[in-house]
N, C-alpha and C. Protein backbone atom coordinates (compact mmCIF):
# COMPACT_ATOMS: atom_id res chain seq x y z
N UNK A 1 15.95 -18.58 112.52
CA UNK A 1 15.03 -17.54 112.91
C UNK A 1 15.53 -16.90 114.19
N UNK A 2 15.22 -15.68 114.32
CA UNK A 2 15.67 -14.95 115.43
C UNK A 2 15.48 -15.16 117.07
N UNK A 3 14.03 -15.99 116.85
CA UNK A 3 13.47 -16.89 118.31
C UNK A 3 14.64 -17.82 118.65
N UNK A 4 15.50 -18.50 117.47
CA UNK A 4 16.03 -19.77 117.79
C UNK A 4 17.19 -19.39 118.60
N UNK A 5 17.93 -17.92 117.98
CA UNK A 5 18.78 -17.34 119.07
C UNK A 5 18.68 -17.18 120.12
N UNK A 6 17.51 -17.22 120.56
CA UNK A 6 17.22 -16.74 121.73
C UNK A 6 17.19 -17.70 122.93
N UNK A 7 17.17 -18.89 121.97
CA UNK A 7 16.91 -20.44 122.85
C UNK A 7 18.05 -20.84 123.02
N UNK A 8 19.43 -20.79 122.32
CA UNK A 8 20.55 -21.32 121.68
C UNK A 8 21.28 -20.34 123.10
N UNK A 9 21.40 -18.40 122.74
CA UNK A 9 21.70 -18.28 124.15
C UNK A 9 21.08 -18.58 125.38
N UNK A 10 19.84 -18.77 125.75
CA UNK A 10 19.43 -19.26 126.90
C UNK A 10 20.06 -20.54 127.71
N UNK A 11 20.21 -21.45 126.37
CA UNK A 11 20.98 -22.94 126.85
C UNK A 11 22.58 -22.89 126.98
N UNK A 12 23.34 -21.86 126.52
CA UNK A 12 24.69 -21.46 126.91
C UNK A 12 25.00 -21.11 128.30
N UNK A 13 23.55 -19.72 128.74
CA UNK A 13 23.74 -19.49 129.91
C UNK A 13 23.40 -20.61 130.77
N UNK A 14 22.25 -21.44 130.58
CA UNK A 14 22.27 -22.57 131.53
C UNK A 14 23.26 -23.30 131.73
N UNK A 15 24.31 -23.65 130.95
CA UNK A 15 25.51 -24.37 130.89
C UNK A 15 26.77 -24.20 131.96
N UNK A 16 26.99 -22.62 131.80
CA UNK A 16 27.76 -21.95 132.68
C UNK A 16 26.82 -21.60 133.90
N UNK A 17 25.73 -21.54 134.34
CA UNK A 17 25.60 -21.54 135.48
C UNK A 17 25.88 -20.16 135.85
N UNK A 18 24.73 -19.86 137.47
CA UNK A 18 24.82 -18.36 137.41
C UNK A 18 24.63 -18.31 138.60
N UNK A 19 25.91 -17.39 139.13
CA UNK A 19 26.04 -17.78 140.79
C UNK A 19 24.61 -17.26 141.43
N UNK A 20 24.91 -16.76 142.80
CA UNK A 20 24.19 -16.66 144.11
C UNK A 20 23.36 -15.31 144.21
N UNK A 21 24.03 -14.19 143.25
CA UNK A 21 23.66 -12.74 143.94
C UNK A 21 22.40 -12.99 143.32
N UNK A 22 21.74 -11.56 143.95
CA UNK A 22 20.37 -11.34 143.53
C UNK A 22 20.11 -11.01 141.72
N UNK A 23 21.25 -10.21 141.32
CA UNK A 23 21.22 -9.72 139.92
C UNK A 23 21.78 -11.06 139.25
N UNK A 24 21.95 -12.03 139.75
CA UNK A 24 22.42 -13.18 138.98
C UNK A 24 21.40 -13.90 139.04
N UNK A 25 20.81 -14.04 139.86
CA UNK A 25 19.29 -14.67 140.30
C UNK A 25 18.23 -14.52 139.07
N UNK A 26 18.51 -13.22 139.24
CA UNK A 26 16.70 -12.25 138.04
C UNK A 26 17.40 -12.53 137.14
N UNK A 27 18.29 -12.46 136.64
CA UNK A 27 18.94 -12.86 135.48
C UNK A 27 18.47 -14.01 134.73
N UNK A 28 18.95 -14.88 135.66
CA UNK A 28 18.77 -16.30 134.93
C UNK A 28 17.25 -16.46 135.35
N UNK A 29 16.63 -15.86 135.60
CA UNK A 29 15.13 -16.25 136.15
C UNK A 29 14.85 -15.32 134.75
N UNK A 30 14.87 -13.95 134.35
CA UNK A 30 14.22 -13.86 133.22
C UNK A 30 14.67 -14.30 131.96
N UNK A 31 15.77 -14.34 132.17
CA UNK A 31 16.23 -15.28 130.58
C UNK A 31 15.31 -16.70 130.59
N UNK A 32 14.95 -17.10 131.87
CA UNK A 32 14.57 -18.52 131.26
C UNK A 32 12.69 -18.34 130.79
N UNK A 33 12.50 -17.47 131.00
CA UNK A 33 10.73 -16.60 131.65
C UNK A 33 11.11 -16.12 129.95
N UNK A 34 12.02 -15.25 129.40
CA UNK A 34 11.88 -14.55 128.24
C UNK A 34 12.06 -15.75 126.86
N UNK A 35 13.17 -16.94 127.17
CA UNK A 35 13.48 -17.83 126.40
C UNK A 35 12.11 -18.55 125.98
N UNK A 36 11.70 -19.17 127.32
CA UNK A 36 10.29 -20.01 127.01
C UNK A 36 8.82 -19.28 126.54
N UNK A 37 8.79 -18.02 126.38
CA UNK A 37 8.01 -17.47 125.61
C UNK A 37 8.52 -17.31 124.22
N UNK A 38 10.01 -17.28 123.93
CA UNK A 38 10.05 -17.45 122.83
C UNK A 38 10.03 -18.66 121.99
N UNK A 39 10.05 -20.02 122.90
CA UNK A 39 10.07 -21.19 122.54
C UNK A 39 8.38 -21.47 122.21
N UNK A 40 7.34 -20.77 123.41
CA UNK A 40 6.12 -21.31 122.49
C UNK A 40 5.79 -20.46 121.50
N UNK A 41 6.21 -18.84 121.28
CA UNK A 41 5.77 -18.08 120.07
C UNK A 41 6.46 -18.75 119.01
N UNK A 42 7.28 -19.09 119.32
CA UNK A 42 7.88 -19.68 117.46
C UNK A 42 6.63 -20.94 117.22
N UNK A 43 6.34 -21.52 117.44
CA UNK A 43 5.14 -22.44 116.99
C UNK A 43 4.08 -21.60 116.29
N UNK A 44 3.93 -20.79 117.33
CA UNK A 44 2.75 -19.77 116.74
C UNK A 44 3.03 -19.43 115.13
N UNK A 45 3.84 -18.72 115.15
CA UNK A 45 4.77 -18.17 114.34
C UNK A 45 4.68 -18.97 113.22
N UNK A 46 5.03 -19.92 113.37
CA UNK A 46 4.83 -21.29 112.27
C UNK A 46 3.47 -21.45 111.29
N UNK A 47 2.51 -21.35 112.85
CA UNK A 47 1.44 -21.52 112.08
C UNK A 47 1.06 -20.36 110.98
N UNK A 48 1.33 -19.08 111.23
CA UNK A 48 1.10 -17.87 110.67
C UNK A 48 2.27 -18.22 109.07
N UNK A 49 2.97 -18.70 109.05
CA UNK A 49 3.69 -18.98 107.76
C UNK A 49 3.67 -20.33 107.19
N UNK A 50 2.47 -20.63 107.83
CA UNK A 50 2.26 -22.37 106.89
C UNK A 50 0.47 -22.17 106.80
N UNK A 51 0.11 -20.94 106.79
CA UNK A 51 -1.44 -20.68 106.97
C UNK A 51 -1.63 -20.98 105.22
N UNK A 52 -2.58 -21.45 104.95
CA UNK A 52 -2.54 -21.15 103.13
C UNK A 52 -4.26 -21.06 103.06
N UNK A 53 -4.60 -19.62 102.72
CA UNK A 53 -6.02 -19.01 102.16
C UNK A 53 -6.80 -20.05 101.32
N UNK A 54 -5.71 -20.08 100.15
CA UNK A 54 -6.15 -20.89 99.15
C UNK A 54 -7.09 -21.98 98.96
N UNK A 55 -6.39 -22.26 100.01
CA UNK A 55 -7.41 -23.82 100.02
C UNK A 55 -8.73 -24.36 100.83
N UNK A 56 -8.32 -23.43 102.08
CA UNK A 56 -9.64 -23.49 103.23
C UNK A 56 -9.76 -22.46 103.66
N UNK A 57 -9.85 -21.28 103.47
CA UNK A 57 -10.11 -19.81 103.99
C UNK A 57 -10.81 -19.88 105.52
N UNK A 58 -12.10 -20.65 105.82
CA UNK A 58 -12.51 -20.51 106.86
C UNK A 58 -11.65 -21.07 108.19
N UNK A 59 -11.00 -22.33 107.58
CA UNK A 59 -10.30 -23.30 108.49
C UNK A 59 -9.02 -22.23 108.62
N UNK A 60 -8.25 -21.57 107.89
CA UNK A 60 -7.01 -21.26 108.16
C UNK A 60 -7.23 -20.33 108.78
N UNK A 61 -8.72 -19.24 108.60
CA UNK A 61 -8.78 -17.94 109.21
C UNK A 61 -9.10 -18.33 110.85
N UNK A 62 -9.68 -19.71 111.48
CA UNK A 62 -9.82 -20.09 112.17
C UNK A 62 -8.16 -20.68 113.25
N UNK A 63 -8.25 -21.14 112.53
CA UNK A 63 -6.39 -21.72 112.96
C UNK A 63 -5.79 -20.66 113.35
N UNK A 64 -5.88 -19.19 112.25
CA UNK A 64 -4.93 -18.04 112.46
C UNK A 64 -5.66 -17.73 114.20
N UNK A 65 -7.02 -17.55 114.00
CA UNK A 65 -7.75 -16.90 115.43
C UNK A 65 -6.98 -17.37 116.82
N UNK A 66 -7.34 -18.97 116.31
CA UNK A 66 -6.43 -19.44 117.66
C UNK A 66 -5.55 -19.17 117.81
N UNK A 67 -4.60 -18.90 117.19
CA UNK A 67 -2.98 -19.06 117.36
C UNK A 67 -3.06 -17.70 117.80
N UNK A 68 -3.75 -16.24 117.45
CA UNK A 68 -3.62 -14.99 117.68
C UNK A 68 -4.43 -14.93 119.16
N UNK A 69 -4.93 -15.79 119.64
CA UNK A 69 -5.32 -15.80 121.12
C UNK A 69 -4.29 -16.60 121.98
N UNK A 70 -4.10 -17.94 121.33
CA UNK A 70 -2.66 -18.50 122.88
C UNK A 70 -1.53 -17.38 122.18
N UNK A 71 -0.65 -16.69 121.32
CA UNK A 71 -0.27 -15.80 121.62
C UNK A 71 -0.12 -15.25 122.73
N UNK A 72 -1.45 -14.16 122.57
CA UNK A 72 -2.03 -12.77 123.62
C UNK A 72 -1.87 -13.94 125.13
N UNK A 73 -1.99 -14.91 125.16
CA UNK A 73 -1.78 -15.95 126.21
C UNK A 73 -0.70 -15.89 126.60
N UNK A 74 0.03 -16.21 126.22
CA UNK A 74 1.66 -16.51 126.32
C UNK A 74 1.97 -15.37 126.95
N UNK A 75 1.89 -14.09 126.41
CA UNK A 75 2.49 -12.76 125.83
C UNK A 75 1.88 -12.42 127.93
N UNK A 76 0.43 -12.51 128.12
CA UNK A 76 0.33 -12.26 129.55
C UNK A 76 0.69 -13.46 130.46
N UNK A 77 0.94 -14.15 130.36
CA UNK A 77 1.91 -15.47 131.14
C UNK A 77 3.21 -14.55 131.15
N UNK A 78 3.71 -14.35 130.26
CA UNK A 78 4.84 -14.29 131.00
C UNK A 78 5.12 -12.67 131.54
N UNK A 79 4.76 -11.97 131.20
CA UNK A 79 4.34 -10.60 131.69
C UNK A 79 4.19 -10.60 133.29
N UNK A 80 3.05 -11.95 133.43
CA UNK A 80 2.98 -12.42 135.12
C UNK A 80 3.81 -12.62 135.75
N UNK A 81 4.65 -13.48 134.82
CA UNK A 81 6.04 -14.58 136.00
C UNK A 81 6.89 -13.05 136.15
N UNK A 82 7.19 -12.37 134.80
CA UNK A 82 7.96 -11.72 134.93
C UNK A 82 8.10 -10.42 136.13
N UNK A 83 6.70 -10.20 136.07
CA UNK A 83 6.24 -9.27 137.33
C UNK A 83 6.65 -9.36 138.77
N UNK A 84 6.56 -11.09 138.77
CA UNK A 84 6.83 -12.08 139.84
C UNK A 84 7.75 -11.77 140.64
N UNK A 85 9.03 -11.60 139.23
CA UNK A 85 10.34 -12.18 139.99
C UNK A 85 10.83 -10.56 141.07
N UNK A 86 11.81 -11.26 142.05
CA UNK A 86 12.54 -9.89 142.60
C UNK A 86 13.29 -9.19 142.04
N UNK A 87 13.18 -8.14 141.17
CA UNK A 87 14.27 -6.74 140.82
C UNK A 87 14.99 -6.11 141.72
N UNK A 88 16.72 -7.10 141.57
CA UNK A 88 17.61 -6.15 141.96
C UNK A 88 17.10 -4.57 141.17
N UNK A 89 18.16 -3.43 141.80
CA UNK A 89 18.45 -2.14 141.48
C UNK A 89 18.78 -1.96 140.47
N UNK A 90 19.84 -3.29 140.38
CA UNK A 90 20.58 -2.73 138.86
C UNK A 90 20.14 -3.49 137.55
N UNK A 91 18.85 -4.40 137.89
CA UNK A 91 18.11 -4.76 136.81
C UNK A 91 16.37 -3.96 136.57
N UNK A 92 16.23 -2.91 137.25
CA UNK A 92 14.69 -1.99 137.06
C UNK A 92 14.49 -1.80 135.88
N UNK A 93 15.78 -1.17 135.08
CA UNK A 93 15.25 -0.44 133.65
C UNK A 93 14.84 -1.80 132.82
N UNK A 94 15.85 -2.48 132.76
CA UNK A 94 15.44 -3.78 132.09
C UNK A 94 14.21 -4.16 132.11
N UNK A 95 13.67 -4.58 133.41
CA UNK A 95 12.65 -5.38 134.09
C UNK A 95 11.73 -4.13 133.31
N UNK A 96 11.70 -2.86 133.57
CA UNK A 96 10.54 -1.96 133.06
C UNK A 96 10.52 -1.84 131.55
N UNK A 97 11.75 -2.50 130.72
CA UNK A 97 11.63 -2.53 129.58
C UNK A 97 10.64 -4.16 129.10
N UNK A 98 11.09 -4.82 129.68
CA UNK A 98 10.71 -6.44 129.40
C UNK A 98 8.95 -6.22 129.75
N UNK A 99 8.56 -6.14 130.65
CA UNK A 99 6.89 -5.59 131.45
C UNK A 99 6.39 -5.13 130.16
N UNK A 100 6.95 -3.73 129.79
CA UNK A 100 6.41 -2.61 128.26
C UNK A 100 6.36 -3.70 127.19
N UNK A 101 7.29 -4.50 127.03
CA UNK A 101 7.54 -5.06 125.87
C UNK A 101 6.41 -6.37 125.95
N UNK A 102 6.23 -6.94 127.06
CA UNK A 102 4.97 -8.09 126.97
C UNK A 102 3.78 -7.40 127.41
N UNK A 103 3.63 -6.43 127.07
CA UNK A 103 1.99 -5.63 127.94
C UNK A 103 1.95 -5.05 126.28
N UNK A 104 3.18 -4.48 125.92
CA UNK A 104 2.50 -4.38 123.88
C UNK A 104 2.26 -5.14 123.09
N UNK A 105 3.22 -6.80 123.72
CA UNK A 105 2.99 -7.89 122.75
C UNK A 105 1.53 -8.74 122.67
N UNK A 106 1.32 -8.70 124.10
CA UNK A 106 -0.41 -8.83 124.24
C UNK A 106 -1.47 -8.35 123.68
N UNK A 107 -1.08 -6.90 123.64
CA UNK A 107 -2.10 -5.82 122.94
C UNK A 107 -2.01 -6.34 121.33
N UNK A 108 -0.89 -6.35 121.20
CA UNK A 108 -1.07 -6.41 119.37
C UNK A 108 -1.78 -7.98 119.01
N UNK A 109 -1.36 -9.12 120.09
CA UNK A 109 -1.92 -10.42 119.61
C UNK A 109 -3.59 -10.07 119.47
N UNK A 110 -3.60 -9.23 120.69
CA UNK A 110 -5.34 -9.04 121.04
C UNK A 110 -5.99 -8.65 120.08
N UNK A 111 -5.34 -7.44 119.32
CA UNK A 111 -5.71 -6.66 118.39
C UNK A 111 -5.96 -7.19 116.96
N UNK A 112 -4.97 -7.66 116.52
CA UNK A 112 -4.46 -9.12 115.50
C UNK A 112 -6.17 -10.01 115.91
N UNK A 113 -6.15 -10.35 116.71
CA UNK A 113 -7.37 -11.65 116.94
C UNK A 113 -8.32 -10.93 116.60
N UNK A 114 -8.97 -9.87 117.26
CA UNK A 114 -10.45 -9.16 117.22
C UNK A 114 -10.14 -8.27 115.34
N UNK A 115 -9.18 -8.38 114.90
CA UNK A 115 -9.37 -8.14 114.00
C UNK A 115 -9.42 -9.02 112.88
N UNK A 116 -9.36 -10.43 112.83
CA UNK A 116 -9.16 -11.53 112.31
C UNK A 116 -10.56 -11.84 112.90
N UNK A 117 -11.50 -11.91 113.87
CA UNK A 117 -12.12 -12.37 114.00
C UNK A 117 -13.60 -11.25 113.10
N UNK A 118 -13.02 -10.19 112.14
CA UNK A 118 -14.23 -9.71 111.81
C UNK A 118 -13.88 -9.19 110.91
N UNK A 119 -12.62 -9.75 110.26
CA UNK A 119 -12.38 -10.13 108.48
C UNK A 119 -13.32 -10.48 107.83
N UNK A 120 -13.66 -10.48 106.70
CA UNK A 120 -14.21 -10.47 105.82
C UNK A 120 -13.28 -11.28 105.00
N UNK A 121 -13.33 -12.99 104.80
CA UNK A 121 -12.11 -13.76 104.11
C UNK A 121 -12.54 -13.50 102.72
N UNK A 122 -13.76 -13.33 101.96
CA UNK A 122 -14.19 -13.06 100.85
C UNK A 122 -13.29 -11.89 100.62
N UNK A 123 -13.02 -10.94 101.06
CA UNK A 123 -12.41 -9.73 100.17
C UNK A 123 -10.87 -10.24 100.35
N UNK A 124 -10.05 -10.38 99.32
CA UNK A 124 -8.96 -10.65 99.08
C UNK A 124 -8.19 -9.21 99.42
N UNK A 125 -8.62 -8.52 99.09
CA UNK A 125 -7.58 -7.54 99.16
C UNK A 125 -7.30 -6.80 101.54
N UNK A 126 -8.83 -7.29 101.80
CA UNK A 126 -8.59 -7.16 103.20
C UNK A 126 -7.64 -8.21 104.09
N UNK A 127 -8.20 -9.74 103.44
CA UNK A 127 -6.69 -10.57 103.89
C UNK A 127 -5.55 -10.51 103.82
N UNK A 128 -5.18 -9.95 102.74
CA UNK A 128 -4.14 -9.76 102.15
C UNK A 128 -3.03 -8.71 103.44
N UNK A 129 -4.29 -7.78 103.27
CA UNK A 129 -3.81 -6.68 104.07
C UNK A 129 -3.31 -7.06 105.87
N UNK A 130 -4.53 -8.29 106.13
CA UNK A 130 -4.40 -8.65 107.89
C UNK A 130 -2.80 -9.44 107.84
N UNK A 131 -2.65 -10.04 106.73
CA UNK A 131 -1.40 -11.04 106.50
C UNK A 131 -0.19 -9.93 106.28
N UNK A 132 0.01 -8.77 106.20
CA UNK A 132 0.88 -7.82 105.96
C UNK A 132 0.85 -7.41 107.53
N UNK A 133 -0.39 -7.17 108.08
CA UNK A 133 -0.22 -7.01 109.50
C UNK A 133 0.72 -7.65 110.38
N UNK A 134 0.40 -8.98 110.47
CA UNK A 134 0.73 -9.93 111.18
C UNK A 134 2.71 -9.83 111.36
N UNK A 135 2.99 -9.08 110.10
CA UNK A 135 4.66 -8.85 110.28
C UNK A 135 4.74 -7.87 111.35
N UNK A 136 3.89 -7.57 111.64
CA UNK A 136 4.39 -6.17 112.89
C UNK A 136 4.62 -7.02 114.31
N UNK A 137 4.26 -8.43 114.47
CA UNK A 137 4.50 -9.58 115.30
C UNK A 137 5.66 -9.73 115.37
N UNK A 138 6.73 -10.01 114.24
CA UNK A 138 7.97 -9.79 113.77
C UNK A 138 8.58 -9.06 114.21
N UNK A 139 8.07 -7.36 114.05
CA UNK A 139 8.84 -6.78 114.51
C UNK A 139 9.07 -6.70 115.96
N UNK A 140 8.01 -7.19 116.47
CA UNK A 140 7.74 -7.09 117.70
C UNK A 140 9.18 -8.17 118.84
N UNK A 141 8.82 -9.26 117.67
CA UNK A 141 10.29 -10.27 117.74
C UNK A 141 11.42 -9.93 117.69
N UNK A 142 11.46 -8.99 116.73
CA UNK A 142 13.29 -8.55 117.06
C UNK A 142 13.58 -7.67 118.10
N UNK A 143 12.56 -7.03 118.38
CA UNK A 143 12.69 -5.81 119.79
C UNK A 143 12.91 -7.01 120.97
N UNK A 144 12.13 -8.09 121.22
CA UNK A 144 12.23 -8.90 122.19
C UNK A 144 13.94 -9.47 121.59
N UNK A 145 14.40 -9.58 120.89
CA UNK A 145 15.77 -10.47 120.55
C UNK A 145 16.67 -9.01 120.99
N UNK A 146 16.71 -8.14 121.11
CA UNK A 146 17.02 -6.76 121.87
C UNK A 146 17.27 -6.62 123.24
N UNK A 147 16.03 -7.02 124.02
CA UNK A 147 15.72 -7.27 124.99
C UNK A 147 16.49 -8.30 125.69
N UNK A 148 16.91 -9.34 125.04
CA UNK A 148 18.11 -10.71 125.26
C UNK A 148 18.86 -10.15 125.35
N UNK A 149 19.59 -9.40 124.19
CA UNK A 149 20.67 -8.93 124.38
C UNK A 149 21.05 -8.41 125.77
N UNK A 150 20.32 -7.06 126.17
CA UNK A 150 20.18 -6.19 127.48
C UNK A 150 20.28 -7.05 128.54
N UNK A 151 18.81 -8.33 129.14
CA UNK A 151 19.60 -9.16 129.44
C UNK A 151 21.00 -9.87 130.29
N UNK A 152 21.48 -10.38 128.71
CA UNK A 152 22.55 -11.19 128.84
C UNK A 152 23.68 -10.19 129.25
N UNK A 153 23.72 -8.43 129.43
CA UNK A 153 25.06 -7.73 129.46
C UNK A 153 24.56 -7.89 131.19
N UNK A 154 23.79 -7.46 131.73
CA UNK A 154 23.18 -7.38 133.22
C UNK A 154 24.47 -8.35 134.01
């Protein structure tokens, strides 16, 4: 999965080590801030593809709720740290891309939840539809595996 890349380069760069300057600093400070949000969304993630309607509709639509709130959790955790850190010059655009990118990923978990929380699990064809939603999370994932990239060239 595309999260796992993200962990796999994170632990490369920890390996080699990242000198003294300031842009080497934010560097390895948001790779490790961007990695470990991707280390607890993949759980999430999990749960959303091991959810099964079928069998307990209330329990799974429940399970989904939670997981679509520590999400929106995560998503402003690290939005925070990330805010945190000091931006060299020559990491702003980045840093203003990474900020955009966890201030939309929040919104959509948020959105995802309050809309899961007033589903209607009886109509099949509306679940159906929130579970087609939930891929826009996805996409949301590969823009962040984007974001690594950008990153790791810094």
């Amino acid at each position: 999965m595309a999260l796992c890349a993200v962990v796999a380069a994170l632990l490369a760069l920890n390996s080699l080590g990242c000198g003294g300057s300031s842009l080497a600093v934010y560097k390895e400070k948001a790779l490790e801030i961007h990695g470990g949000t991707a280390d607890r969304l993949s759980s999430i993630f999990e749960v959303f593809s091991e959810t099964d309607f079928g069998e307990d509709p209330e329990g799974s639509m429940a399970l989904l709720e939670s997981a679509l709130g520590e999400g929106k959790d995560v998503a402003s955790d690290s939005y925070a740290e990330l805010k945190a850190l000091q931006v060299p010059s020559e990491a702003e655009s980045v840093q203003a891309e990474l900020l955009d990118f966890y201030g939309r990923l929040e919104e959509r978990f948020g959105e995802l939840e309050r809309e899961a929380a007033s589903l209607d699990i009886e109509d099949l064809t509306a679940v159906m539809d929130f579970v087609e939603n939930l891929q826009t999370l996805q996409d949301l994932g590969d823009e962040g595996m984007e974001l690594t990239e950008e990153l790791e060239r810094l």
